[in-house]
C-alpha atoms as a PDB file:
ATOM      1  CA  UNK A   1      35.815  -4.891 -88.755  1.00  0.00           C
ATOM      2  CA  UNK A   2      38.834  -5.144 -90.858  1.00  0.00           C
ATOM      3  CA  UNK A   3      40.981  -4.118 -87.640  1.00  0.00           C
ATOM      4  CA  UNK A   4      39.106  -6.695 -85.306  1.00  0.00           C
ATOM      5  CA  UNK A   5      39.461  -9.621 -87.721  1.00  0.00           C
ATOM      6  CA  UNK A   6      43.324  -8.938 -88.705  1.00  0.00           C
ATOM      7  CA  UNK A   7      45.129  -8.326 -85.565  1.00  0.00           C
ATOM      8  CA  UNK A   8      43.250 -10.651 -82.953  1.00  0.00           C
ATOM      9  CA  UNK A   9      40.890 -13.313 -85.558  1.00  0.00           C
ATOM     10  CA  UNK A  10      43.378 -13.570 -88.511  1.00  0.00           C
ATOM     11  CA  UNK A  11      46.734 -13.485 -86.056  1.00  0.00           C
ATOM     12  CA  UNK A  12      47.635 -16.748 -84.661  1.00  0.00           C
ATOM     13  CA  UNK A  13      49.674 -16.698 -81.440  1.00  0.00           C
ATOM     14  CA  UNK A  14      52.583 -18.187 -83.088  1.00  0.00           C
ATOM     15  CA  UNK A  15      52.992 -15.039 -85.443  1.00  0.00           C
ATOM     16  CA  UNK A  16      52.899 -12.570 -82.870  1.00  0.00           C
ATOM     17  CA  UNK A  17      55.869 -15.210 -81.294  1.00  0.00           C
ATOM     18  CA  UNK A  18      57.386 -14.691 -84.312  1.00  0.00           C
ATOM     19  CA  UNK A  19      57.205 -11.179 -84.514  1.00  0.00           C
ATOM     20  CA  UNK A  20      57.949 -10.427 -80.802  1.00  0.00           C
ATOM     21  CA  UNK A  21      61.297 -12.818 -80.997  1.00  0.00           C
ATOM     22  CA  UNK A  22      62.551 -11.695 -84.818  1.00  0.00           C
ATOM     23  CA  UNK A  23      60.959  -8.523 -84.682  1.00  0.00           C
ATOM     24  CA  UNK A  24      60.621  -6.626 -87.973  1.00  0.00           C
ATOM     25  CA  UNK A  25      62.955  -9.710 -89.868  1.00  0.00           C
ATOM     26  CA  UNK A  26      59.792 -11.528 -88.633  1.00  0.00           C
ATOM     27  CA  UNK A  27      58.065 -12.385 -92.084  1.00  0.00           C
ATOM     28  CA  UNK A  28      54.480 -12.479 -90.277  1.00  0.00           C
ATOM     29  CA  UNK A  29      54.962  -9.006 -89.310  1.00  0.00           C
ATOM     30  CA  UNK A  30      54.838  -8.455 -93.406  1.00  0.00           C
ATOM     31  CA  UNK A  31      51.991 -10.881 -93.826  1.00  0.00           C
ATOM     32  CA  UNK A  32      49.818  -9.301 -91.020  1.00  0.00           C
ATOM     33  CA  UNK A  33      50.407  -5.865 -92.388  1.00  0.00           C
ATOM     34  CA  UNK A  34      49.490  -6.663 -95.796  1.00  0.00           C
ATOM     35  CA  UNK A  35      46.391  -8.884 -94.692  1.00  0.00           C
ATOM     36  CA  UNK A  36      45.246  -5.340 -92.742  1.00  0.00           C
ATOM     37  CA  UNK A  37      45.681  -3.420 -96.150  1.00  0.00           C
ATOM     38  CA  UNK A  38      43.411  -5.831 -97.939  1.00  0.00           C
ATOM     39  CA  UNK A  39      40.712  -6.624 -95.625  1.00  0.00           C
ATOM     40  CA  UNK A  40      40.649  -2.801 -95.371  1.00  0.00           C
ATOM     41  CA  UNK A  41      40.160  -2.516 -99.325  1.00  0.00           C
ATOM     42  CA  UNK A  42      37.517  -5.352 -99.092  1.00  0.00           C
ATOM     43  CA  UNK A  43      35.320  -3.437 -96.519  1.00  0.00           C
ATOM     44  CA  UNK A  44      35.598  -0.103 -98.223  1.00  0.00           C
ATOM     45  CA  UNK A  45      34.770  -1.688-101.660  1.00  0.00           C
ATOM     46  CA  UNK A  46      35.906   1.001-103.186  1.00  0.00           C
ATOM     47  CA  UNK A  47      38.792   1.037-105.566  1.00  0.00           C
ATOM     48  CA  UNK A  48      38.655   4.873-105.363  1.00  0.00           C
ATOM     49  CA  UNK A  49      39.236   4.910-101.695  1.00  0.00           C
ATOM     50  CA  UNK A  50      42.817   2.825-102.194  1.00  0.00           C
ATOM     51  CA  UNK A  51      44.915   5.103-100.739  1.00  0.00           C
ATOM     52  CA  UNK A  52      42.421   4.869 -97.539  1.00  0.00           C
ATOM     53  CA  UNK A  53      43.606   0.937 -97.595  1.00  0.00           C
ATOM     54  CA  UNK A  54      47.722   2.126 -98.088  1.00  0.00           C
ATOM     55  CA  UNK A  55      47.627   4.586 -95.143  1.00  0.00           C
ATOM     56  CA  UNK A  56      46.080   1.964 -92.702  1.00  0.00           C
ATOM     57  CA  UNK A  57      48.380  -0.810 -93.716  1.00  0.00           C
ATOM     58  CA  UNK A  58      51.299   2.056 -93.729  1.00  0.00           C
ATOM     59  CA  UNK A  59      50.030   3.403 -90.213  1.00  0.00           C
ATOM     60  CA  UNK A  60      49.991  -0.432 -89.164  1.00  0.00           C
ATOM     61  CA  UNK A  61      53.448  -1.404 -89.876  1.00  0.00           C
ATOM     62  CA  UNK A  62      55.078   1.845 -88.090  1.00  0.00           C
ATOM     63  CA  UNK A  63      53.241   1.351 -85.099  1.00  0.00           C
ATOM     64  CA  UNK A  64      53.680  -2.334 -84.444  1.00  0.00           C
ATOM     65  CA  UNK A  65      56.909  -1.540 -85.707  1.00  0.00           C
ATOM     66  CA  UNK A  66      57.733   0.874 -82.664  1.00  0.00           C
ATOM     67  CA  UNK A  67      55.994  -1.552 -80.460  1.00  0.00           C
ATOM     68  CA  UNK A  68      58.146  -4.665 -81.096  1.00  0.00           C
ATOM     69  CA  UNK A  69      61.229  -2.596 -81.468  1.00  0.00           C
ATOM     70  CA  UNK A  70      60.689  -1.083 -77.431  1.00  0.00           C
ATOM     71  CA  UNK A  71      58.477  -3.640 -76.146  1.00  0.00           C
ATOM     72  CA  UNK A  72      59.874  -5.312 -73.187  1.00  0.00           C
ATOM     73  CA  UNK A  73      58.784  -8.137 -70.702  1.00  0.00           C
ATOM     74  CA  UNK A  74      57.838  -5.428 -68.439  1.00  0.00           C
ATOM     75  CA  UNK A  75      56.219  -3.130 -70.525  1.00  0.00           C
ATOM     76  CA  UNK A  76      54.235  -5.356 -72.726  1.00  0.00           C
ATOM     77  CA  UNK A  77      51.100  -4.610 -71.092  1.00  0.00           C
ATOM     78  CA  UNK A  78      51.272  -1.706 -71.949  1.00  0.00           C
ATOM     79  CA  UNK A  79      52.423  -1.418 -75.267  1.00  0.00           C
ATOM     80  CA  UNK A  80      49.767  -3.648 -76.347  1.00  0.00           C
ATOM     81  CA  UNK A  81      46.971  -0.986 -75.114  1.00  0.00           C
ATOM     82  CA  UNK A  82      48.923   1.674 -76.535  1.00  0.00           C
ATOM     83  CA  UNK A  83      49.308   0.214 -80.022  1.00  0.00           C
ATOM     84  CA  UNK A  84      45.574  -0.447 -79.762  1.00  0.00           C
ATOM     85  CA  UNK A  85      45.113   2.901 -78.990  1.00  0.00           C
ATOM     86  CA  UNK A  86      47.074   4.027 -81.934  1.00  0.00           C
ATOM     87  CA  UNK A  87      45.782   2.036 -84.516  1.00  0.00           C
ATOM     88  CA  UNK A  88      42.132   3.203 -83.501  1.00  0.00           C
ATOM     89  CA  UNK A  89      43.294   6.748 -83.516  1.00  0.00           C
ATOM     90  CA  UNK A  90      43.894   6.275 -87.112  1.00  0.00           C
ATOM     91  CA  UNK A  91      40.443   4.254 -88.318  1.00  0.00           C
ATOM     92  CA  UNK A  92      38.983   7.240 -86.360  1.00  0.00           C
ATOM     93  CA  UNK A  93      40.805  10.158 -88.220  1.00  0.00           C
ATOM     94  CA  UNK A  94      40.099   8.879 -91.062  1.00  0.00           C
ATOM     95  CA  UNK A  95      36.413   8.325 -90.486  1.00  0.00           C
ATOM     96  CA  UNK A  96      36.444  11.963 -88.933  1.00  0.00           C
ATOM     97  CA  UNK A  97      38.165  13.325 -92.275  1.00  0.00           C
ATOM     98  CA  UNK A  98      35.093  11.872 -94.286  1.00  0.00           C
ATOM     99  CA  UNK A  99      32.412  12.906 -91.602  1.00  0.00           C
ATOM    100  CA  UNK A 100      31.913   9.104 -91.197  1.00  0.00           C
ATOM    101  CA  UNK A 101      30.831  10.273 -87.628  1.00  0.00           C
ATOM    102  CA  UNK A 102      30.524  13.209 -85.104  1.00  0.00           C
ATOM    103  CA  UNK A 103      30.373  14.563 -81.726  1.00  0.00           C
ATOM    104  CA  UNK A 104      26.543  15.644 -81.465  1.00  0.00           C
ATOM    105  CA  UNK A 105      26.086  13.163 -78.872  1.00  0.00           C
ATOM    106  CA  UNK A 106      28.096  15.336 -76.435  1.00  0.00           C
ATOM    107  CA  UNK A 107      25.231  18.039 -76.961  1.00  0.00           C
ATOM    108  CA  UNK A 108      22.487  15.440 -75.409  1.00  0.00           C
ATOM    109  CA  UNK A 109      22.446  16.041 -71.953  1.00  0.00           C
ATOM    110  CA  UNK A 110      21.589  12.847 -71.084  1.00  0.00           C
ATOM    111  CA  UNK A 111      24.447  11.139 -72.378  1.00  0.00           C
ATOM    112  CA  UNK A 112      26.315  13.555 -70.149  1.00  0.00           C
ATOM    113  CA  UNK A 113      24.443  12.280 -67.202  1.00  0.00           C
ATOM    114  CA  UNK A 114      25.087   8.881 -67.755  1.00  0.00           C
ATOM    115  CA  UNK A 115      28.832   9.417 -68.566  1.00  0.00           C
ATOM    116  CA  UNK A 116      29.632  11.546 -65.233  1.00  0.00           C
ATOM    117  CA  UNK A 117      27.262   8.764 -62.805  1.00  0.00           C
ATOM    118  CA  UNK A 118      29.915   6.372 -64.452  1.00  0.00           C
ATOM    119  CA  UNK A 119      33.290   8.285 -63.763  1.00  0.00           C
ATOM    120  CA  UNK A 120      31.615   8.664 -59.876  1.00  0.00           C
ATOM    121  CA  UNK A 121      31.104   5.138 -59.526  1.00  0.00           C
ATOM    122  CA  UNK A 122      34.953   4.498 -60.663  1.00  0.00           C
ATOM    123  CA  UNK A 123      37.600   6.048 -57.857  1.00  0.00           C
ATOM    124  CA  UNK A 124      35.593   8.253 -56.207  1.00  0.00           C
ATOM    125  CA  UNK A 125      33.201   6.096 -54.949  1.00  0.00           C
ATOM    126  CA  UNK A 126      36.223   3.794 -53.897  1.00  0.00           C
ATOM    127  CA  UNK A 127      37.344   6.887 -52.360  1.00  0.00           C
ATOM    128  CA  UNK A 128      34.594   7.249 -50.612  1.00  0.00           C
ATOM    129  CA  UNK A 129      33.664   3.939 -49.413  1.00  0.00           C
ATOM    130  CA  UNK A 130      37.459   3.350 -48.295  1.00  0.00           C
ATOM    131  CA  UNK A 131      37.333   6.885 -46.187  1.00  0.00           C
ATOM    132  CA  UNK A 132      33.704   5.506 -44.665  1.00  0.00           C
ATOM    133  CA  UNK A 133      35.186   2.228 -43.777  1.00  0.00           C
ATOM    134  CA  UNK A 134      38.765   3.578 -42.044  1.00  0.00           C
ATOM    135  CA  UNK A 135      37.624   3.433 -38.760  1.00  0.00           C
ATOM    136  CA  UNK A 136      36.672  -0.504 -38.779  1.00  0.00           C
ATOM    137  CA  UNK A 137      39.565  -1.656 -41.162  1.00  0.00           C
ATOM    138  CA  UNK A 138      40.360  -4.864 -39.744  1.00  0.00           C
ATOM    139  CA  UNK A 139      44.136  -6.159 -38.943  1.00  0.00           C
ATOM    140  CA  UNK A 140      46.012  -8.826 -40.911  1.00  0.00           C
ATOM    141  CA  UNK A 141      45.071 -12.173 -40.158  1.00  0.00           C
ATOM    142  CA  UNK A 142      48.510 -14.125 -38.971  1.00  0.00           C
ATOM    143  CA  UNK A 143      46.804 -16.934 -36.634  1.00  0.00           C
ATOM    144  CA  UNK A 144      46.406 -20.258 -37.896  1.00  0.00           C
ATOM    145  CA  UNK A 145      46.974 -21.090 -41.575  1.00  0.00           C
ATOM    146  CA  UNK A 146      44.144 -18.826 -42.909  1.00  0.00           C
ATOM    147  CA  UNK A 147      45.285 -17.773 -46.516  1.00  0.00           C
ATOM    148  CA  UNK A 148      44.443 -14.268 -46.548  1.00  0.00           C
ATOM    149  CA  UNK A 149      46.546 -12.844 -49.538  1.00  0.00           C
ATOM    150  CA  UNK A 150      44.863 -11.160 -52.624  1.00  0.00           C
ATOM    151  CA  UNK A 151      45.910  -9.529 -55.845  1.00  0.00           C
ATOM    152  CA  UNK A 152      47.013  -6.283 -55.628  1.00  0.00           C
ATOM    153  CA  UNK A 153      44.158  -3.840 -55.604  1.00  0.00           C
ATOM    154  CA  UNK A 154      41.447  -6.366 -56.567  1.00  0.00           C
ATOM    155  CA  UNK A 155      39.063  -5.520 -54.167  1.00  0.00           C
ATOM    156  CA  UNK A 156      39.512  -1.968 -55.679  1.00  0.00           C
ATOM    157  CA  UNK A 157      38.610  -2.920 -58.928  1.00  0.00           C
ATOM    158  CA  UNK A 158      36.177  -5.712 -57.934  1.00  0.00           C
ATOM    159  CA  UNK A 159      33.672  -2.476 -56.381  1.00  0.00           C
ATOM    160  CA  UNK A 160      34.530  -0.389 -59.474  1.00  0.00           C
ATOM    161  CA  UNK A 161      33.399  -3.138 -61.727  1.00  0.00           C
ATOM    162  CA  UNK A 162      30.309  -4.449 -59.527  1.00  0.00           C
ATOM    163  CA  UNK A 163      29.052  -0.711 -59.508  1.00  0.00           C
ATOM    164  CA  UNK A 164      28.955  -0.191 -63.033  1.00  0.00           C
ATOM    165  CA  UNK A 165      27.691  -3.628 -63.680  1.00  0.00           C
ATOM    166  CA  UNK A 166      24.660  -2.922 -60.941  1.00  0.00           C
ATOM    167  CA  UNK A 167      24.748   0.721 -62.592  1.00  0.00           C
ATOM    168  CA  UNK A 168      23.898  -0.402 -65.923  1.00  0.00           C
ATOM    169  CA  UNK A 169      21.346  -3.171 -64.972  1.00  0.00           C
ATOM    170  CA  UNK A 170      19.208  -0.226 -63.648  1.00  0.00           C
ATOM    171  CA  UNK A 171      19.895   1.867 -66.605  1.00  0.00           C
ATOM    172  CA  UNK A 172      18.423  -0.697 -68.897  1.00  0.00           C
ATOM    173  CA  UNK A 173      15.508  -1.667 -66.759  1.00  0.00           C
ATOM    174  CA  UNK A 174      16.600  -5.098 -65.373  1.00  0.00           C
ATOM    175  CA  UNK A 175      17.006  -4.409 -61.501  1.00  0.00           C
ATOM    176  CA  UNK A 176      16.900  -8.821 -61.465  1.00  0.00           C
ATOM    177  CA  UNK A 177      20.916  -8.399 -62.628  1.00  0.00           C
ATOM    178  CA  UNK A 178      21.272  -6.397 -58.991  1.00  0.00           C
ATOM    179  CA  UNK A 179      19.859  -9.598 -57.123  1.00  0.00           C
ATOM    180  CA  UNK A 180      22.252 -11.653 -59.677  1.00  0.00           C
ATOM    181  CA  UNK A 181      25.046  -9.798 -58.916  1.00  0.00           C
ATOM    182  CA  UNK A 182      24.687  -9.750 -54.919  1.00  0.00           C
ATOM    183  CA  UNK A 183      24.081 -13.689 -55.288  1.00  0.00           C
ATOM    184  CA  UNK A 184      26.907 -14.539 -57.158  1.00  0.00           C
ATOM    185  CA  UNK A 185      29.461 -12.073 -54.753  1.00  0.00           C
ATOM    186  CA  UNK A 186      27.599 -13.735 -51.720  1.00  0.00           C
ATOM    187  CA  UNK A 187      28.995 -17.432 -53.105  1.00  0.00           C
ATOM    188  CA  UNK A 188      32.397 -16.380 -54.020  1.00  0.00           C
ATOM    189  CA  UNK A 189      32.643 -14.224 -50.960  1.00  0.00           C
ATOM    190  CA  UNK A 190      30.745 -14.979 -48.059  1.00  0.00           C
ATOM    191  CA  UNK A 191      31.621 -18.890 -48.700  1.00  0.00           C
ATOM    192  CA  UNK A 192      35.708 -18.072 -48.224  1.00  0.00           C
ATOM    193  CA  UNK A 193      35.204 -15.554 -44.998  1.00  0.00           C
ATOM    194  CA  UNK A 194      32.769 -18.419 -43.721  1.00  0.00           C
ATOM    195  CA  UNK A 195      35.169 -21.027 -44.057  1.00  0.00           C
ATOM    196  CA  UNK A 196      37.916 -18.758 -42.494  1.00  0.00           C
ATOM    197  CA  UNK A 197      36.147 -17.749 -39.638  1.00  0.00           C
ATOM    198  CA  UNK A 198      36.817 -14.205 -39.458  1.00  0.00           C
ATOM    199  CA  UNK A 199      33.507 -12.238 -38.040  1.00  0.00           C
ATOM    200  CA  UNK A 200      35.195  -8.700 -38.217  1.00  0.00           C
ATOM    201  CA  UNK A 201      36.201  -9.859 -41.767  1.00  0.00           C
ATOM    202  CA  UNK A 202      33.307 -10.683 -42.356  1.00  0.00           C
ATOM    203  CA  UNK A 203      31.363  -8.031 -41.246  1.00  0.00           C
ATOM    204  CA  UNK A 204      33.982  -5.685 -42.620  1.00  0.00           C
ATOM    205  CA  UNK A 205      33.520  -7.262 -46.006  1.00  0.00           C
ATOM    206  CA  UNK A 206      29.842  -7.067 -45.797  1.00  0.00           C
ATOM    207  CA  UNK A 207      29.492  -3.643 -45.058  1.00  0.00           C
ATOM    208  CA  UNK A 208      32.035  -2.212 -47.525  1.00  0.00           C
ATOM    209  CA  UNK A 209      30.134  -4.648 -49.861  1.00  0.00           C
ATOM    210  CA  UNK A 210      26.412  -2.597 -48.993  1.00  0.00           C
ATOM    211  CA  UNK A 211      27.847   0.265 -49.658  1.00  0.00           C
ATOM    212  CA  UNK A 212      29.185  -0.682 -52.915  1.00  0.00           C
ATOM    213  CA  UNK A 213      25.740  -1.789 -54.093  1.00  0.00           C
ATOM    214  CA  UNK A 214      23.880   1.068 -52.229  1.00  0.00           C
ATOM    215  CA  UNK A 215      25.952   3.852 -53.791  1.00  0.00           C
ATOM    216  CA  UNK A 216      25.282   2.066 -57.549  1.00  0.00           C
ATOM    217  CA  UNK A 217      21.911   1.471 -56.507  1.00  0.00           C
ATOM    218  CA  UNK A 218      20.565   5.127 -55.570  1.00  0.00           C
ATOM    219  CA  UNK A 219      22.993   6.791 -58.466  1.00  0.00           C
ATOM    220  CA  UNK A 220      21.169   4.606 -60.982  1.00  0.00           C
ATOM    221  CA  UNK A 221      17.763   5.741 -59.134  1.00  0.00           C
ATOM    222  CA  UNK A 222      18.521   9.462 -59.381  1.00  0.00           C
ATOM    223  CA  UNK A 223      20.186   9.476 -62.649  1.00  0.00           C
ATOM    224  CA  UNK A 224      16.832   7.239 -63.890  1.00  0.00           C
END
């Protein structure tokens, strides 16, 4: 809590424009690290557990520290992930240093069940799906001034995301998010490839789309 409210509810955007354009003369980067360290202290409410406070606030400053100093334009992405990442890894030690939690959950087998139906619905079932689909891929649309560009991979991560979405609707009983989620691909969809015209595009779309759904669908089923 004390991580969630001090670098994203407690940090204004100017600060981190601050910090990313003075760096560490920024004075925010100071004022952020020492508002960590407190709201730490406050959630422990412990005066015993100070040092616990020190060593995040310590831990804080060296790793946006790092971060500002090699963050670029083209990395910054990135970076931000990895000084997430970091600053977690941390909270976590700590917690794991005082037993604050454990990995017994890894002995349920369930939870393993669930976990490796996830990982299959990621990039191997795109995989899969992409291989099952090579024969009818359709060529580039030049006739005309259809706009067919898209983001880079989105229709990549579009399936992974719609399969774990449809994935956990089943897993927690409510198989009226599946009809939710086909309706609301069918408007944003359906409604451009209408307007365009394209049948094999359409068709194409539709049946990579089925798949998608199916392949969620019956792993949810089995896994259930």
């Amino acid at each position: 809590m004390a991580h969630l409210l001090g670098d994203f509810i407690l940090q204004p955007d100017s600060w981190v424009a601050d910090k990313e354009s003075k760096k560490l003369k920024s004075v925010y980067l100071y004022i952020h690290v020492l508002i960590h360290t407190v709201l730490s202290l406050i959630f422990l409410w412990d005066i015993q557990l100070w040092w616990v406070a020190v060593l995040v606030g310590v831990s804080h400053f060296i790793i946006d520290a790092a971060k500002l100093s090699f963050q670029t334009i083209q990395n910054k992405k990135s970076w931000f992930f990895v000084d997430q990442v970091l600053h977690v890894l941390v909270i976590a030690g700590i917690s794991f240093y005082y037993n604050e939690f454990n990995f017994n959950f890894l002995k349920d087998i369930n939870i393993l069940k669930i976990v490796g139906a996830a990982l299959f619905l990621t990039t191997p079932a795109s995989v899969i799906i992409r291989i099952l689909l090579s024969s009818w891929t359709p060529a580039p649309e030049t006739a005309g001034n259809i706009q067919t560009e898209s983001l880079s991979d989105a229709g990549k991560y579009i399936g992974i995301l719609e399969r774990l979405l449809v994935f956990t609707f089943i897993m927690v009983g409510h198989w009226e998010g599946v009809g939710f989620m086909v309706a609301a691909k069918s408007v944003f969809r359906f409604s451009d490839l209408a307007q365009a015209k394209q049948r094999k595009l359409t068709e194409y779309v539709l049946i990579g789309t089925l798949l998608s759904f199916g392949m969620a669908v019956l792993t949810g089923i089995v896994i259930k």
